[in-house]
Protein backbone atom coordinates (compact mmCIF):
# COMPACT_ATOMS: atom_id res chain seq x y z
CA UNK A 1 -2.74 51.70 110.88
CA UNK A 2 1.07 51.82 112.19
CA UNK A 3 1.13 52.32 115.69
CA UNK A 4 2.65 55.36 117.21
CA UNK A 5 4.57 54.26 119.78
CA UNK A 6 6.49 51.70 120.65
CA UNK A 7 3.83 51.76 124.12
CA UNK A 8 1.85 51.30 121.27
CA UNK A 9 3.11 48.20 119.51
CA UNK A 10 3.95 46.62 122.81
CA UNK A 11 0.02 47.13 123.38
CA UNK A 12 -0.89 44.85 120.16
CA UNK A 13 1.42 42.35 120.94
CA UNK A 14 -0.79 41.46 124.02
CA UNK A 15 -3.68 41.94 122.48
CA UNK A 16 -2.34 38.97 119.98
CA UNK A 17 -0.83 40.43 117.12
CA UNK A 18 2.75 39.21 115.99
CA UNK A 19 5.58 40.84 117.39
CA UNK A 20 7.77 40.95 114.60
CA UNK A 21 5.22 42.91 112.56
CA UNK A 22 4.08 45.01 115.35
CA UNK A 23 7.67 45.76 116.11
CA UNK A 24 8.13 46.14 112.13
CA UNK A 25 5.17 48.87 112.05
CA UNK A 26 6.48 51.05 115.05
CA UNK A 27 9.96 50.80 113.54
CA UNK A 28 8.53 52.52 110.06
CA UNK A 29 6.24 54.88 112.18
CA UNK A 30 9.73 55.85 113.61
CA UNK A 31 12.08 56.34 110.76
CA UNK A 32 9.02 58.16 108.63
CA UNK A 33 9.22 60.84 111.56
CA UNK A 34 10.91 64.06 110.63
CA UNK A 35 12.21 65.68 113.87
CA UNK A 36 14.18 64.29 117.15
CA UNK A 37 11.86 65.58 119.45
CA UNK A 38 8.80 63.98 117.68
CA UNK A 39 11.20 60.51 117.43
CA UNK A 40 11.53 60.93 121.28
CA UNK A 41 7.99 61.39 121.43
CA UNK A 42 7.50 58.51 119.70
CA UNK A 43 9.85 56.31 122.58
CA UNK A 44 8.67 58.32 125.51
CA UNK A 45 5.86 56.48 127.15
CA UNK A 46 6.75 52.86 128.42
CA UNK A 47 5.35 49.61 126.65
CA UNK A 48 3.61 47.34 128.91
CA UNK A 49 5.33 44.32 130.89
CA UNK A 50 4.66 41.42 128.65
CA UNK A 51 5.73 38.86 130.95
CA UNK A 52 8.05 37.57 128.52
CA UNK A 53 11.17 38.65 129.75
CA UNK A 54 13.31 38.47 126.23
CA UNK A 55 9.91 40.90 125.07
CA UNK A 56 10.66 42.99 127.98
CA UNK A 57 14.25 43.46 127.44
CA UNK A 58 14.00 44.25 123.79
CA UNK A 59 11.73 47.18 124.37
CA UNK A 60 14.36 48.59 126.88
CA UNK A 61 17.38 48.05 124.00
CA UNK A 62 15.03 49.15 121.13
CA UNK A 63 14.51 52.42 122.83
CA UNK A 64 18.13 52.83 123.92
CA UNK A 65 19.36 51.88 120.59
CA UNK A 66 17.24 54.12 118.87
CA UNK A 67 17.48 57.06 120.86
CA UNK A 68 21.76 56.56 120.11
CA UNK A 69 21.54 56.21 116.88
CA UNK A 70 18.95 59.17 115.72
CA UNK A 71 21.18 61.41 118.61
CA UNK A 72 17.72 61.96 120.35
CA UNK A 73 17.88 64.83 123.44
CA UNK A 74 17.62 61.81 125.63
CA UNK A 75 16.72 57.83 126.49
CA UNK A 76 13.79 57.15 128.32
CA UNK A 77 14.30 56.17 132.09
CA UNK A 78 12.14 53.51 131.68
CA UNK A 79 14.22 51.74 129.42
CA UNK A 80 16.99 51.17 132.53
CA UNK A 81 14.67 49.52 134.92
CA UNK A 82 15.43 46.08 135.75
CA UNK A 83 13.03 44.81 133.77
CA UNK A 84 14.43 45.70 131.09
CA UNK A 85 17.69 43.28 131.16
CA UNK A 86 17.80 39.44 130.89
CA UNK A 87 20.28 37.64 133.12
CA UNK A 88 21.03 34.96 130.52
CA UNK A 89 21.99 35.38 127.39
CA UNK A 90 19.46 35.67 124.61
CA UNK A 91 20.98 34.91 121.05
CA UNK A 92 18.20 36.39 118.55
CA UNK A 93 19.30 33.67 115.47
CA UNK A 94 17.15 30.66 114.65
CA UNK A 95 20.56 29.34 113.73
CA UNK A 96 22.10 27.51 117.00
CA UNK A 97 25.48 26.96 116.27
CA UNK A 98 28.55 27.86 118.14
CA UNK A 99 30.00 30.13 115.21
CA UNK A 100 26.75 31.91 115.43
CA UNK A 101 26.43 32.41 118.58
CA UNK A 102 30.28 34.24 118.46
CA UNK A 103 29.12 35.64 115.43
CA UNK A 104 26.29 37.48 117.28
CA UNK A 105 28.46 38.06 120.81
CA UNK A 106 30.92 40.12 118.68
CA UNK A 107 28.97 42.03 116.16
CA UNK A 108 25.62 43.14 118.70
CA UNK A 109 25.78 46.77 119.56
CA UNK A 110 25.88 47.96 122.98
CA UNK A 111 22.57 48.78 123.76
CA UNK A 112 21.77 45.26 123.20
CA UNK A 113 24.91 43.71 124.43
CA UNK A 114 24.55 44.92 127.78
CA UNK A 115 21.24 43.52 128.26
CA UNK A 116 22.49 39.84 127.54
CA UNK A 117 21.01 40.43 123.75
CA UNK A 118 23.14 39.27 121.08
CA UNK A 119 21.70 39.96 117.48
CA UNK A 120 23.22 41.56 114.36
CA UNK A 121 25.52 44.21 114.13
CA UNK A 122 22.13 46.62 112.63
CA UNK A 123 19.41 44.78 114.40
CA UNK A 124 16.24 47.12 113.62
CA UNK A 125 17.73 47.82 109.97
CA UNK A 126 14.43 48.71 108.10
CA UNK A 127 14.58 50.38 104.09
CA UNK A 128 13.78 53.43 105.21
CA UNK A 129 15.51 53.65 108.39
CA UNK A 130 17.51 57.24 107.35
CA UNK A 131 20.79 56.54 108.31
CA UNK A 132 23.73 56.97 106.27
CA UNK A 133 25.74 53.76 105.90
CA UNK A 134 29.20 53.95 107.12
């Protein structure tokens, strides 16, 4: 079973499971839901502190990002605490190369960006994420 949060998926990840399928299943749990204020729901409570501070900072961007991009009512407070921001730069590539590196400075979005994330310019793209492609 998906889990219903992203509290949720955070949860599994210390209990072990792999946190790019964990991540993976909230992300489907949260495009498969059909109203704003059930996606909020879905954002609202705060994952756990992993101790992994790249973890910790995703959860903060994920929620953020999502929350912008699926015009939710609002962005959970818990996603601005501290915590939830790396002071060096994290580029999310397996590829470390200068041009990638760039690459990923330039394209992140903001939500990411300003937590010293650099990824792709659609980081949590999923096939049934919703959006219309612009």
């Amino acid at each position: 079973m998906r889990p219903a949060t992203l509290a949720e998926s955070y949860e599994r990840i210390l209990a072990g499971a792999d946190g790019d399928v964990a991540l993976a299943e909230f992300l489907d749990t949260f495009y498969l839901t059909a109203t704003a204020e059930a996606r909020l729901d879905t954002l609202r409570r705060e994952p756990p502190i992993t101790g992994d501070p790249h973890l910790d900072a995703l959860a903060g961007a994920v929620a953020e990002y999502l929350a912008r991009q699926y015009e939710l009512p609002s962005i959970p407070s818990w996603a601005f605490e501290p915590s939830r921001y790396l002071e060096h730069a994290w580029h999310t590539s397996s590829i470390d190369s200068p041009g990638m590196r760039e690459y990923l400075t330039y394209s992140s979005p903001a939500e990411f960006a300003s937590r010293n994330i650099f990824t792709e310019e659609r980081p949590l793209r999923r096939a049934r994420s919703g959006l219309k492609q612009s």
